[in-house]
N, C-alpha and C. Protein backbone atom coordinates (compact mmCIF):
# COMPACT_ATOMS: atom_id res chain seq x y z
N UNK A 1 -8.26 42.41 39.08
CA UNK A 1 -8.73 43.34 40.11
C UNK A 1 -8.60 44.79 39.64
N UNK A 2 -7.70 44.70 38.72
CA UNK A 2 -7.69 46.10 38.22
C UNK A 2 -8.10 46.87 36.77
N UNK A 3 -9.07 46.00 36.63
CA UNK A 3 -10.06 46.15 35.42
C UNK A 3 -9.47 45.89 33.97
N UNK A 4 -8.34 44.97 34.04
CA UNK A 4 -7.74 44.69 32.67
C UNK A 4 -8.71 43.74 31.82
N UNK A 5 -9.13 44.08 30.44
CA UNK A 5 -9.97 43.03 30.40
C UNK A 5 -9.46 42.09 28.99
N UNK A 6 -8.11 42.37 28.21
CA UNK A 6 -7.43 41.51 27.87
C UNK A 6 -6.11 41.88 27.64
N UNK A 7 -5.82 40.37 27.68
CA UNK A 7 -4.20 40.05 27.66
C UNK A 7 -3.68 39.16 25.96
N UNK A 8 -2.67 39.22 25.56
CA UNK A 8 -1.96 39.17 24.65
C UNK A 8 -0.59 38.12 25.25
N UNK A 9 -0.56 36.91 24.79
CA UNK A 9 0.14 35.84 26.03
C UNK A 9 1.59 35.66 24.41
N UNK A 10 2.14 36.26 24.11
CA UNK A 10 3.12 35.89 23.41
C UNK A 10 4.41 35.59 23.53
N UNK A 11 5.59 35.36 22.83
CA UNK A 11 6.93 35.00 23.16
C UNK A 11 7.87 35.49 22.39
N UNK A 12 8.89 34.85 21.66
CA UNK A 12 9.19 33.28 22.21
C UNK A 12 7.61 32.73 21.99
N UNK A 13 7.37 31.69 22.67
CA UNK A 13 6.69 30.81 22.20
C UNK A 13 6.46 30.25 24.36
N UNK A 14 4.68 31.01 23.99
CA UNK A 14 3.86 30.40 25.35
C UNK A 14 4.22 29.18 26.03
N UNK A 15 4.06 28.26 24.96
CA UNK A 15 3.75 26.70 25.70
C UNK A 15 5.40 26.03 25.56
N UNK A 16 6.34 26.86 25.85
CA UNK A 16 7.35 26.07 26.31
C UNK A 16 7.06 26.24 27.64
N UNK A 17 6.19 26.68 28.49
CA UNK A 17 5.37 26.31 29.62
C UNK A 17 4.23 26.05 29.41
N UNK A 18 3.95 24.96 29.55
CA UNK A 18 2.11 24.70 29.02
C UNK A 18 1.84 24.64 30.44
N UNK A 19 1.93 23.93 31.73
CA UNK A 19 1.21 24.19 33.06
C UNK A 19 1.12 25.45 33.56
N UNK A 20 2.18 26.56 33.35
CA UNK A 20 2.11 27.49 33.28
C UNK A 20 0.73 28.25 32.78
N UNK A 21 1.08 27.80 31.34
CA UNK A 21 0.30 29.01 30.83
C UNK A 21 -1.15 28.45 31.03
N UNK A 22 -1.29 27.37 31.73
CA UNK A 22 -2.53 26.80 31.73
C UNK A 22 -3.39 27.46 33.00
N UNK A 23 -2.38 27.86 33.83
CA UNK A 23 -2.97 28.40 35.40
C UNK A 23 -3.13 29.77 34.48
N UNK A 24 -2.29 30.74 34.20
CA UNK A 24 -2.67 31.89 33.80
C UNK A 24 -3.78 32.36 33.03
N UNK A 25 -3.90 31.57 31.96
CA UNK A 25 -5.01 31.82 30.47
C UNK A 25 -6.03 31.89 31.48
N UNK A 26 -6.95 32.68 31.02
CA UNK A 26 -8.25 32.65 31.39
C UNK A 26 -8.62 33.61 32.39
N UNK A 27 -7.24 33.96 33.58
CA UNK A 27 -7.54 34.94 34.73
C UNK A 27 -8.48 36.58 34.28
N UNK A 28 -7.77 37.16 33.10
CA UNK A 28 -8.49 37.72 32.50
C UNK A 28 -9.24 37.52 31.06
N UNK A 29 -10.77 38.24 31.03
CA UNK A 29 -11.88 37.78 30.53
C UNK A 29 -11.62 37.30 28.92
N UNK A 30 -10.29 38.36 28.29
CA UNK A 30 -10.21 37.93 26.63
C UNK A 30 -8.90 37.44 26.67
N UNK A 31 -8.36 36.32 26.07
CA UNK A 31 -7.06 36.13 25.60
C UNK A 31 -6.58 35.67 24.33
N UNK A 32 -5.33 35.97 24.16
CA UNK A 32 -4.88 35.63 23.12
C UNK A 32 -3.71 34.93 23.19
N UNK A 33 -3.62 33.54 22.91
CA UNK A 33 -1.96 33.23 22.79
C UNK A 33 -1.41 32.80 21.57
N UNK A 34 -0.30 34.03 21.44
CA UNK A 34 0.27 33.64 20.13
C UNK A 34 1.08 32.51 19.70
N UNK A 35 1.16 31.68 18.96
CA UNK A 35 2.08 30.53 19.41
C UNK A 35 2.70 30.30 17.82
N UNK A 36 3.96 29.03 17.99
CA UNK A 36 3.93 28.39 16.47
C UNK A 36 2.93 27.26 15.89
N UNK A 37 2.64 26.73 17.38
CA UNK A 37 1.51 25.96 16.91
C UNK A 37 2.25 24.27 16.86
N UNK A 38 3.79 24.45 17.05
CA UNK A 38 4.31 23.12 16.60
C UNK A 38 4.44 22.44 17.85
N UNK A 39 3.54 22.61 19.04
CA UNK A 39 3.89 21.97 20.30
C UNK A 39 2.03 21.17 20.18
N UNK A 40 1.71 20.15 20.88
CA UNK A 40 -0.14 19.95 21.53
C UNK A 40 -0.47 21.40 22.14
N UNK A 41 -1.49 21.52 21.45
CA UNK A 41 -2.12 22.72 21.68
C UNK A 41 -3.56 22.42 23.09
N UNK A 42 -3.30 23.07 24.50
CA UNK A 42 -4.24 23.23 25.18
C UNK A 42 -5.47 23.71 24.98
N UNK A 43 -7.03 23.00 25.52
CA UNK A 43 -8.00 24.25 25.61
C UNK A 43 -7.75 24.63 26.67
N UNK A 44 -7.78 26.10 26.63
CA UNK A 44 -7.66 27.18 27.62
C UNK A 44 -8.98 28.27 27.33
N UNK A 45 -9.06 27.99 28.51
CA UNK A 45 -10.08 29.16 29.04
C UNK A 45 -10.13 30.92 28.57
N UNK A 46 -11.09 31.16 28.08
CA UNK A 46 -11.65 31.93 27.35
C UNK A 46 -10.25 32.76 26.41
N UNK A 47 -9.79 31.74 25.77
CA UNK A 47 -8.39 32.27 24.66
C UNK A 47 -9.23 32.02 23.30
N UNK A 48 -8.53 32.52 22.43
CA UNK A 48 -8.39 32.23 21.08
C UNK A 48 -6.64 32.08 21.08
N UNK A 49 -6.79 31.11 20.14
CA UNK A 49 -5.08 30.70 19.87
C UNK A 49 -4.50 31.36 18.65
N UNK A 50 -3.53 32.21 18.30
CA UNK A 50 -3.15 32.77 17.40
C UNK A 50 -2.14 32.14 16.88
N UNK A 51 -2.41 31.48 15.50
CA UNK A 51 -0.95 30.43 14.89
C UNK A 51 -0.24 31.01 13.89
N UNK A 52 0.80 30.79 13.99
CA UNK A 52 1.77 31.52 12.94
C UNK A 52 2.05 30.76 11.83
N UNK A 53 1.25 31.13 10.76
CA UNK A 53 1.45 30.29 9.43
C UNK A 53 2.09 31.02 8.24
N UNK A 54 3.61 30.61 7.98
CA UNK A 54 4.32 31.92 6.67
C UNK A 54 4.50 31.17 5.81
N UNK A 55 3.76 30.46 5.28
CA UNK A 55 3.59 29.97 3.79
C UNK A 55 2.52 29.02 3.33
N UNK A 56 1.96 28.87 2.07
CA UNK A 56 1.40 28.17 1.95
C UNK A 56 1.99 26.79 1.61
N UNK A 57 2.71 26.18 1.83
CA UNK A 57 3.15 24.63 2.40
C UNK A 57 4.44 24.28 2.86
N UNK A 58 4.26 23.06 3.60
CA UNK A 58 5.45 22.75 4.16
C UNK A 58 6.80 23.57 3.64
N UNK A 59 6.98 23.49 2.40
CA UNK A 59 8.27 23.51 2.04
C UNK A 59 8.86 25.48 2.52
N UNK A 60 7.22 26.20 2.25
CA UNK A 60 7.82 27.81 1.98
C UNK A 60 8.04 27.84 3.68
N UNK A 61 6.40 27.49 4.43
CA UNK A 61 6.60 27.85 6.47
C UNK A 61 8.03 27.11 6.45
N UNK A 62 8.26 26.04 6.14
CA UNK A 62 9.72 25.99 7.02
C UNK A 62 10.54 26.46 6.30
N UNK A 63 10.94 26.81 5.47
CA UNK A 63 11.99 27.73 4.73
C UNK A 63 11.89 29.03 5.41
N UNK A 64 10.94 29.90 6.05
CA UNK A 64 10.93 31.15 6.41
C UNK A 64 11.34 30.69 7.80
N UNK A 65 10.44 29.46 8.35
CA UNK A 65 11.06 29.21 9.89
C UNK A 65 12.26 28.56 9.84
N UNK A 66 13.11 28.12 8.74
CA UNK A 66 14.12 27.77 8.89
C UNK A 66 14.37 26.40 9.61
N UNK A 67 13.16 25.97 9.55
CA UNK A 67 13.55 24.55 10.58
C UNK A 67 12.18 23.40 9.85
N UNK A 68 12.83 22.71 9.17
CA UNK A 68 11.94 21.34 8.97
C UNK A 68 11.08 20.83 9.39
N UNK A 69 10.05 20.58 9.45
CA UNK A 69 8.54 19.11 10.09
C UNK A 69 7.77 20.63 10.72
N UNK A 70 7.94 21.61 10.92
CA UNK A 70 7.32 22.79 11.46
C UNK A 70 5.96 22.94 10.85
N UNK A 71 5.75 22.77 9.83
CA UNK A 71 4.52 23.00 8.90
C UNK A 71 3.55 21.73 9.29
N UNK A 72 3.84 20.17 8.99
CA UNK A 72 3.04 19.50 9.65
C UNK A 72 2.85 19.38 10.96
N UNK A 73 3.79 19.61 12.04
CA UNK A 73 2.84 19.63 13.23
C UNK A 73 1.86 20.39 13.48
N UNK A 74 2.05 21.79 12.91
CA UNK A 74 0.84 22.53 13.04
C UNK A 74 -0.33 21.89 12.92
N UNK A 75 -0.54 21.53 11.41
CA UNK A 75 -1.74 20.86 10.90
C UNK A 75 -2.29 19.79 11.84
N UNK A 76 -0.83 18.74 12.64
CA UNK A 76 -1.39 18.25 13.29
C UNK A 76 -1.78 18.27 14.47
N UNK A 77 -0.99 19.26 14.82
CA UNK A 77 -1.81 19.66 16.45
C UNK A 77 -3.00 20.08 16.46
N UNK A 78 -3.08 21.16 15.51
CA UNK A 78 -4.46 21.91 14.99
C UNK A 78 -5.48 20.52 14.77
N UNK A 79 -5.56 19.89 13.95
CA UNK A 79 -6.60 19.06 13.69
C UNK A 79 -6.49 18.53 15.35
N UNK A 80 -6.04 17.94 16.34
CA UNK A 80 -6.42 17.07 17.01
C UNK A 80 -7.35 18.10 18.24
N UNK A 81 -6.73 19.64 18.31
CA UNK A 81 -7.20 20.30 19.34
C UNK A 81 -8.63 20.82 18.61
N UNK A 82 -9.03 21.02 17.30
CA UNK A 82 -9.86 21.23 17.03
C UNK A 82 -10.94 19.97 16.78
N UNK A 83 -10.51 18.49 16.88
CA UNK A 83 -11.25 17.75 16.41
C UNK A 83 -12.25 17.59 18.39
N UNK A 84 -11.81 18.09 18.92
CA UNK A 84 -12.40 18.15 20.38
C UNK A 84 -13.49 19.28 20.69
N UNK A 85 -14.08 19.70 19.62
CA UNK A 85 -15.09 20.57 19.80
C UNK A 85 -14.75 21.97 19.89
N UNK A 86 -15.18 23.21 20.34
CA UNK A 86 -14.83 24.62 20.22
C UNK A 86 -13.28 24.73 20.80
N UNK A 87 -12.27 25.23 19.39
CA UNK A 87 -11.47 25.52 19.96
C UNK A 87 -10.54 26.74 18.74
N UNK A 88 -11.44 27.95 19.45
CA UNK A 88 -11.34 29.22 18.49
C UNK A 88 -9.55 29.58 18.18
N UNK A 89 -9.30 29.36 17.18
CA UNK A 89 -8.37 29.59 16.31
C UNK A 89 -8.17 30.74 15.18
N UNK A 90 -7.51 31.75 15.22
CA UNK A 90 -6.93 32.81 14.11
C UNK A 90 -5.56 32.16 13.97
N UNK A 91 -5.34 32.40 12.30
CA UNK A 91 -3.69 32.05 11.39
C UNK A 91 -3.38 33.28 11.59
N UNK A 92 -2.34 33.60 11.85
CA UNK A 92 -1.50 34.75 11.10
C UNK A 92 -0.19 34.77 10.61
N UNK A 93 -0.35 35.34 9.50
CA UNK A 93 0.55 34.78 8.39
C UNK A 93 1.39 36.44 8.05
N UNK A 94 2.68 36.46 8.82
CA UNK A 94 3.50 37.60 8.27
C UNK A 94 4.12 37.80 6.90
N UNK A 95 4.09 38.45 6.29
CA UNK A 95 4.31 38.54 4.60
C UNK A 95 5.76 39.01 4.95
N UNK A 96 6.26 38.34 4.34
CA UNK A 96 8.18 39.02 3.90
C UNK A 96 7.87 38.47 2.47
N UNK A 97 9.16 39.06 2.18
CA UNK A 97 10.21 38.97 0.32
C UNK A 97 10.02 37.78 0.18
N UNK A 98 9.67 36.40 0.74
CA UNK A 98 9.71 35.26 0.29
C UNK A 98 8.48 34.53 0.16
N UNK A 99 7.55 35.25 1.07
CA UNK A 99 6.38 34.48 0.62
C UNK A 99 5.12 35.22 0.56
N UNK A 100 5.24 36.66 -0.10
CA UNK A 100 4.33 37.53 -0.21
C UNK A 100 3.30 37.15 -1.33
N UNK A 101 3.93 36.45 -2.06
CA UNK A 101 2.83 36.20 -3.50
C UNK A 101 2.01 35.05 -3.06
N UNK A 102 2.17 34.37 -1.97
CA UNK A 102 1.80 33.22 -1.44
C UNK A 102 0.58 33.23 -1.26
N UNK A 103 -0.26 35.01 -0.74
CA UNK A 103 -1.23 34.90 0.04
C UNK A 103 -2.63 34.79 -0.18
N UNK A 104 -2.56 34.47 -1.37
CA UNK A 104 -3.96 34.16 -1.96
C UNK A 104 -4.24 32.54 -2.00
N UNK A 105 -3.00 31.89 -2.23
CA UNK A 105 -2.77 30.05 -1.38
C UNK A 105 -3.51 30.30 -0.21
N UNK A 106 -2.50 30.97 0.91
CA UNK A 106 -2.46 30.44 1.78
C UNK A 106 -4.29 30.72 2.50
N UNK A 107 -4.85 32.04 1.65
CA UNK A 107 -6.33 31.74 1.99
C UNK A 107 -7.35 30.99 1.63
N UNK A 108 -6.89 30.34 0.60
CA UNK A 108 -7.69 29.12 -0.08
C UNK A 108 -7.94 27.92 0.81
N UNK A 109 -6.36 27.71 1.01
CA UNK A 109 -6.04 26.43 1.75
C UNK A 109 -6.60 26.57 3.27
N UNK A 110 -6.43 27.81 4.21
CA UNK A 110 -7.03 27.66 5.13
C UNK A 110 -8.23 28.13 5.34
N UNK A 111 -9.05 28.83 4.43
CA UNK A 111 -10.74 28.41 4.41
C UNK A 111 -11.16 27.13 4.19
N UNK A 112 -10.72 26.23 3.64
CA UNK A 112 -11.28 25.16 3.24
C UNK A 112 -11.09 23.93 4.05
N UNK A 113 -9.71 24.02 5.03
CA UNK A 113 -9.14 22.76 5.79
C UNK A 113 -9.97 22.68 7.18
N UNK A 114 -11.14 23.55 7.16
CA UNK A 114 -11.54 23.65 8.48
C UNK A 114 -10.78 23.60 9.80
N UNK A 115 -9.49 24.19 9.99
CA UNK A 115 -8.77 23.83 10.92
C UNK A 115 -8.61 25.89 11.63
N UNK A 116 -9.56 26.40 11.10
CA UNK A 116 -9.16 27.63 11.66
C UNK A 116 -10.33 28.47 11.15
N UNK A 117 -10.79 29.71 12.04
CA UNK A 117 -11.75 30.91 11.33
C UNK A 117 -12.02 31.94 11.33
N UNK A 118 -10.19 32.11 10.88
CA UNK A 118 -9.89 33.49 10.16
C UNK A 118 -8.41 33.22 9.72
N UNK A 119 -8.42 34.50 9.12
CA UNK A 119 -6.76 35.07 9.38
C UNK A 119 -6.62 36.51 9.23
N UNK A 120 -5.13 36.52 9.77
CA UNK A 120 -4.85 38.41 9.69
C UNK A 120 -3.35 38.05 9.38
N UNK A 121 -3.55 38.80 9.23
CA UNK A 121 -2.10 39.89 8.16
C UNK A 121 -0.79 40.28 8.42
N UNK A 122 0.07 40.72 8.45
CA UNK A 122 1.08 41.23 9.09
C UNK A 122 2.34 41.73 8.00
N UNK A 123 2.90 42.30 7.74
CA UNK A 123 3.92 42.84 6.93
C UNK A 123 5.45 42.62 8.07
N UNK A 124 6.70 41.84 7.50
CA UNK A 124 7.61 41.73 8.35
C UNK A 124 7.90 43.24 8.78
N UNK A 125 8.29 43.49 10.01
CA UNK A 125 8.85 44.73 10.68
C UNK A 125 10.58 44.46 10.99
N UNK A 126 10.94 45.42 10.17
CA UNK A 126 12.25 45.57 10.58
C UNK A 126 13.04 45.81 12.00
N UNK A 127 13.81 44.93 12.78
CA UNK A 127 13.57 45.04 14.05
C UNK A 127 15.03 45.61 14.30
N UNK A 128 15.30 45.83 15.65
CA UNK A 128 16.96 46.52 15.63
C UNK A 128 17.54 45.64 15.71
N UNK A 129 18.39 45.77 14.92
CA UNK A 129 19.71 44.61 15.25
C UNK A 129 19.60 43.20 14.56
N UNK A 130 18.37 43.29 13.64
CA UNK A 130 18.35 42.00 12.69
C UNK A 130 18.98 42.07 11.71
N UNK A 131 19.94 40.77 11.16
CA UNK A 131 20.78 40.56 9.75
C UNK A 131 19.84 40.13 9.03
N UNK A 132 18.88 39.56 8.86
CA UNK A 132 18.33 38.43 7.44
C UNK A 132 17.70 39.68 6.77
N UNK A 133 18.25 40.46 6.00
CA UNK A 133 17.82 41.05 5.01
C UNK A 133 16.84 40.12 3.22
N UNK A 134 16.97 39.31 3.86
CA UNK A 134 16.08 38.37 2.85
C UNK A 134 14.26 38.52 2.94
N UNK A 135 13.91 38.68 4.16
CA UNK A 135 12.50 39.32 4.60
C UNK A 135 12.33 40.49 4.00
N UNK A 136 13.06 41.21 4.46
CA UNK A 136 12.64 42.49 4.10
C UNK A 136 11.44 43.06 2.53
N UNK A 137 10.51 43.53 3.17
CA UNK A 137 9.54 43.50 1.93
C UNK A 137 10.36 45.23 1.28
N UNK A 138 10.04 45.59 -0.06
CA UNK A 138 10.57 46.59 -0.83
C UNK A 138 9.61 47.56 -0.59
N UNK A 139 9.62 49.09 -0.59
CA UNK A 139 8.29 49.66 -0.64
C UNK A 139 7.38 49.18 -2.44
N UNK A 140 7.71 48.77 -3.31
CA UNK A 140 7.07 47.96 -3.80
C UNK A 140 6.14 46.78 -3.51
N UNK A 141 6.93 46.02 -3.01
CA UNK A 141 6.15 44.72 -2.84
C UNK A 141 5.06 45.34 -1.30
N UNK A 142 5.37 45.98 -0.84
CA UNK A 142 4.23 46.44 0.33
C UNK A 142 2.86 47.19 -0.69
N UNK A 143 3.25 47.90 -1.07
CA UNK A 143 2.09 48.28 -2.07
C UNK A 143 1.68 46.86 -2.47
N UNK A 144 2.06 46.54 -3.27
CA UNK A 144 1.33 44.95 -4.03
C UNK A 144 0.67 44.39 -3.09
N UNK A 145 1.01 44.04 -1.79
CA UNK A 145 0.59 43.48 -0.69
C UNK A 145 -0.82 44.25 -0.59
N UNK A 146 -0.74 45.48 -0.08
CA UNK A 146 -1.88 45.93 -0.06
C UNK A 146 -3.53 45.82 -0.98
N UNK A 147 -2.67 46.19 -2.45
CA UNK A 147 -3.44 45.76 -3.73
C UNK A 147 -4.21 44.71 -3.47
N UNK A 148 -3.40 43.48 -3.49
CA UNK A 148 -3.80 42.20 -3.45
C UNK A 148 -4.99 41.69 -2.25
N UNK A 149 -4.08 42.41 -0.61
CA UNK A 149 -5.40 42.34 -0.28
C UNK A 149 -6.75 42.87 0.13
N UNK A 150 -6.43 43.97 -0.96
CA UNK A 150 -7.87 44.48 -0.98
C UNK A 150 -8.65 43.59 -1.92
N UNK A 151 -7.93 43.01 -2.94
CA UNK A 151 -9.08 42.20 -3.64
C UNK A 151 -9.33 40.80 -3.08
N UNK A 152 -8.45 40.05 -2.53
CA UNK A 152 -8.92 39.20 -1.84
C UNK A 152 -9.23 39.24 -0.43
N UNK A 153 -9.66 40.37 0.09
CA UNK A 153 -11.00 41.03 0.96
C UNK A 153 -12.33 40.16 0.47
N UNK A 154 -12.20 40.88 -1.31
CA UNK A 154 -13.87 40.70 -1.51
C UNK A 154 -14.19 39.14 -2.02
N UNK A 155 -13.48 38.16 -1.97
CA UNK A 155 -13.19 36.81 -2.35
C UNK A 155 -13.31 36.09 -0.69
N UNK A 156 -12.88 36.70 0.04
CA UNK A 156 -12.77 36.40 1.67
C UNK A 156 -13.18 37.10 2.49
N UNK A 157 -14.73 37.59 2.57
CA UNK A 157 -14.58 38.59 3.22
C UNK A 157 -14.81 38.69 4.50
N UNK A 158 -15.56 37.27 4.66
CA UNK A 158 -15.71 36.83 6.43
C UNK A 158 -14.38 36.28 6.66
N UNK A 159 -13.78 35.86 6.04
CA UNK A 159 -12.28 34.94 6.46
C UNK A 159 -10.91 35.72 6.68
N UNK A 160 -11.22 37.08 5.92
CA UNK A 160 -9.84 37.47 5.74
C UNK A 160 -10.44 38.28 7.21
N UNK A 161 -9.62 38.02 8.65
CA UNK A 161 -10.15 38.85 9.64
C UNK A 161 -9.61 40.91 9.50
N UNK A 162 -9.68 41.09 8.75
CA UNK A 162 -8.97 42.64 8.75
C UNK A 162 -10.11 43.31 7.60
N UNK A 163 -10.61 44.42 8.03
CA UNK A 163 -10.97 45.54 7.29
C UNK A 163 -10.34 46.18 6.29
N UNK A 164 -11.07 46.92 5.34
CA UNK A 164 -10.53 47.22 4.21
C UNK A 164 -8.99 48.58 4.98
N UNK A 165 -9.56 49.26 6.11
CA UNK A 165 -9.12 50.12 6.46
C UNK A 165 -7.74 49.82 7.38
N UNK A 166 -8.20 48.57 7.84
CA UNK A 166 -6.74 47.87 8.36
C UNK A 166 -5.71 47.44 6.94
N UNK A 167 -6.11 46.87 6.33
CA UNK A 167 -5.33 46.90 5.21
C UNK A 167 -4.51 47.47 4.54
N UNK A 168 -5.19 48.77 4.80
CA UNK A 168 -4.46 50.19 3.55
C UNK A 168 -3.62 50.64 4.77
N UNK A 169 -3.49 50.10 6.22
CA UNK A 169 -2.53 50.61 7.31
C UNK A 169 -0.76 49.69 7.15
N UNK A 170 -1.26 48.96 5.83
CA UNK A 170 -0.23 48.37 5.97
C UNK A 170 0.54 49.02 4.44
N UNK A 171 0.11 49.84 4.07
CA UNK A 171 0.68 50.84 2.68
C UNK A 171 1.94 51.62 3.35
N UNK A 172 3.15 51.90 2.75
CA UNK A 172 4.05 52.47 3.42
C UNK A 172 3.50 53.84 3.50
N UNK A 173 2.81 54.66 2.80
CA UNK A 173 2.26 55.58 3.38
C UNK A 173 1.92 55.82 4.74
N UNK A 174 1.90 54.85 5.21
CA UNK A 174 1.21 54.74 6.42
C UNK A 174 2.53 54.48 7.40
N UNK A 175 3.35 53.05 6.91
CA UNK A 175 4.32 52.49 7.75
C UNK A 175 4.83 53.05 8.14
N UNK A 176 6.14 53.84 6.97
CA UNK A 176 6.94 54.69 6.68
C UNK A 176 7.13 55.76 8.16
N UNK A 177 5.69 56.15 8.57
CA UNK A 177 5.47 57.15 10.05
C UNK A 177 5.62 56.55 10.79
N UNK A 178 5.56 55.31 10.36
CA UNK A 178 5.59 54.85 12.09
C UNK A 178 6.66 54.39 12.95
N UNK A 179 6.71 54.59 14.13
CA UNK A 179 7.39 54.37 15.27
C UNK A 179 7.12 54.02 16.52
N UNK A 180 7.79 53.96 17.74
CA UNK A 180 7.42 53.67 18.73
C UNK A 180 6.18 54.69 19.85
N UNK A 181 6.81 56.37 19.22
CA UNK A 181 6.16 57.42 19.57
C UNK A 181 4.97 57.13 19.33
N UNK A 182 4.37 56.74 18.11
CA UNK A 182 3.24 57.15 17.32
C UNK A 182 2.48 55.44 17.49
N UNK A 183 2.83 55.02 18.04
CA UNK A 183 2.43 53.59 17.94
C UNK A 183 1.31 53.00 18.41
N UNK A 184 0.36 52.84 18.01
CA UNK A 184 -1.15 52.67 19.33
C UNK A 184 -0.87 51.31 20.19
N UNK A 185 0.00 50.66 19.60
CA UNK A 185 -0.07 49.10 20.45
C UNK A 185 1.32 50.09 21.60
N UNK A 186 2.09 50.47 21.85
CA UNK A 186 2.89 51.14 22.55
C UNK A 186 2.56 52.09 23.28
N UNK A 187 1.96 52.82 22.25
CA UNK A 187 1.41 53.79 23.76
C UNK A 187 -0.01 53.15 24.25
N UNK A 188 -1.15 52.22 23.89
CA UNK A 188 -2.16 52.03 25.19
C UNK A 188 -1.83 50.78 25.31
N UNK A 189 -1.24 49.49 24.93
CA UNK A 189 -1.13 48.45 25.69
C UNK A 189 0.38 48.19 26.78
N UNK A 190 0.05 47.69 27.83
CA UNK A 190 0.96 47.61 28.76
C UNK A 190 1.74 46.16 27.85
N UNK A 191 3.06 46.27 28.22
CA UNK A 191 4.09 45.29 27.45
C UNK A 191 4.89 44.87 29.07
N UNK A 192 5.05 43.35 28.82
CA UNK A 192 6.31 43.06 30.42
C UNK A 192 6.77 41.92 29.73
N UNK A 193 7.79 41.55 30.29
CA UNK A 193 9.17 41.25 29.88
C UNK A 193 8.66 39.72 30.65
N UNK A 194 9.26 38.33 30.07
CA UNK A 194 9.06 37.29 31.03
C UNK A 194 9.44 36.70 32.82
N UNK A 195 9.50 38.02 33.18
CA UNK A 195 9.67 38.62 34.45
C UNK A 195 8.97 38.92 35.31
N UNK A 196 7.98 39.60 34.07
CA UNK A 196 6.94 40.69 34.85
C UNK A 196 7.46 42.02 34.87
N UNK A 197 8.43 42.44 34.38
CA UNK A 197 8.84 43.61 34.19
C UNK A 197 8.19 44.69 33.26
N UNK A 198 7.88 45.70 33.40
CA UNK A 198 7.07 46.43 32.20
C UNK A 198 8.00 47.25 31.23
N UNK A 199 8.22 46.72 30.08
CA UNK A 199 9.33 47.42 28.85
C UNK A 199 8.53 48.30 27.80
N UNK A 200 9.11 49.11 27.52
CA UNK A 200 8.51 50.04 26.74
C UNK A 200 7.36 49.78 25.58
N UNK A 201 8.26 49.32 24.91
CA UNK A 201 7.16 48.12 24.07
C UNK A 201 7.18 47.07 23.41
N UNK A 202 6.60 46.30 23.18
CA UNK A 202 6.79 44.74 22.37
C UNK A 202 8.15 44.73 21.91
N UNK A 203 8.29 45.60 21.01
CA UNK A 203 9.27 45.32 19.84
C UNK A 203 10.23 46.72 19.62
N UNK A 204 11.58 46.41 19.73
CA UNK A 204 12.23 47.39 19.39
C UNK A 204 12.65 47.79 18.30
């Protein structure tokens, strides 16, 4: 009613309410739910499903997720919700220290498995109050990151979903400024708490 015309359904992890999120999805016109992907995946009304994929196989995604069989359910939830006809899917695959060299796998493997059509990008963000200093990318390896995917842009260029110009936003040149002040997802998207509460922003 009040002219929102998309929502961003993330967690934690959506579908530890799936009836839930099943009445909600769809109320407004674009959605997105971010998920791990390791639960049956719903069609929901006018969503795209956003899956979190950090490695190219079993062994690296669950080593970064830290938890075992995580990598095949994806595949298999994914194949069964996609073997049911339109059911629009983006990967996104956050780069840390452990599986940054990965990402030219991990676009091979998911152009070709038909189980998804796209992916985007993400560089780990240092959050307050996190110990696993093992993520942490170097301002080195963020450059490389960048490098890399500018050239496999032109190898992917319908697949890799990000612009050359989104790309070079992930150069510490760029990072380095950033904050909550300066933040475009902070200052124009509204953020609420699993409450309904409205918090400053996503991520502290």
């Amino acid at each position: 009613a009040e002219g929102y015309l998309f929502v961003s359904i993330v967690g934690g992890e959506p579908y530890v309410r799936p009836e839930l999120l099943t009445r909600i999805a769809g109320i407004i016109p674009l959605n997105w739910v971010i998920t791990s992907g390791t639960t049956p995946l719903r069609r929901l009304r006018n969503t795209t499903h956003i899956v979190s994929v950090d490695g190219a196989n079993a062994e690296s995604h669950d080593r970064v997720r830290r938890s075992k069989g995580l990598y095949d359910r994806i595949l298999k939830n994914l194949g069964n919700a996609r073997a049911g006809g339109n059911f629009p899917t983006v990967i996104h695959t956050t780069l840390n220290a452990q599986n940054y060299r990965e990402m030219g796998d991990i676009l091979t493997l998911w152009a070709g498995n038909g189980l998804a059509d796209g992916i985007q990008v993400s560089t780990v963000t240092p959050i307050k109050g996190a110990t696993d200093q093992t993520l942490f990318l170097s301002r080195d390896q963020r450059i490389w990151v960048v490098e890399e995917l500018l050239r496999l842009k032109n190898q992917y260029a319908d697949f890799l979903f990000m612009t050359e110009a989104m790309i070079r936003r992930l150069h510490p040149l760029h990072t380095d400024r950033l904050n909550p002040g300066v933040c475009n997802t902070a200052m124009w998207i509204e953020s609420y708490d699993a409450a309904g509460k409205r918090i400053p922003q996503c991520i502290d």
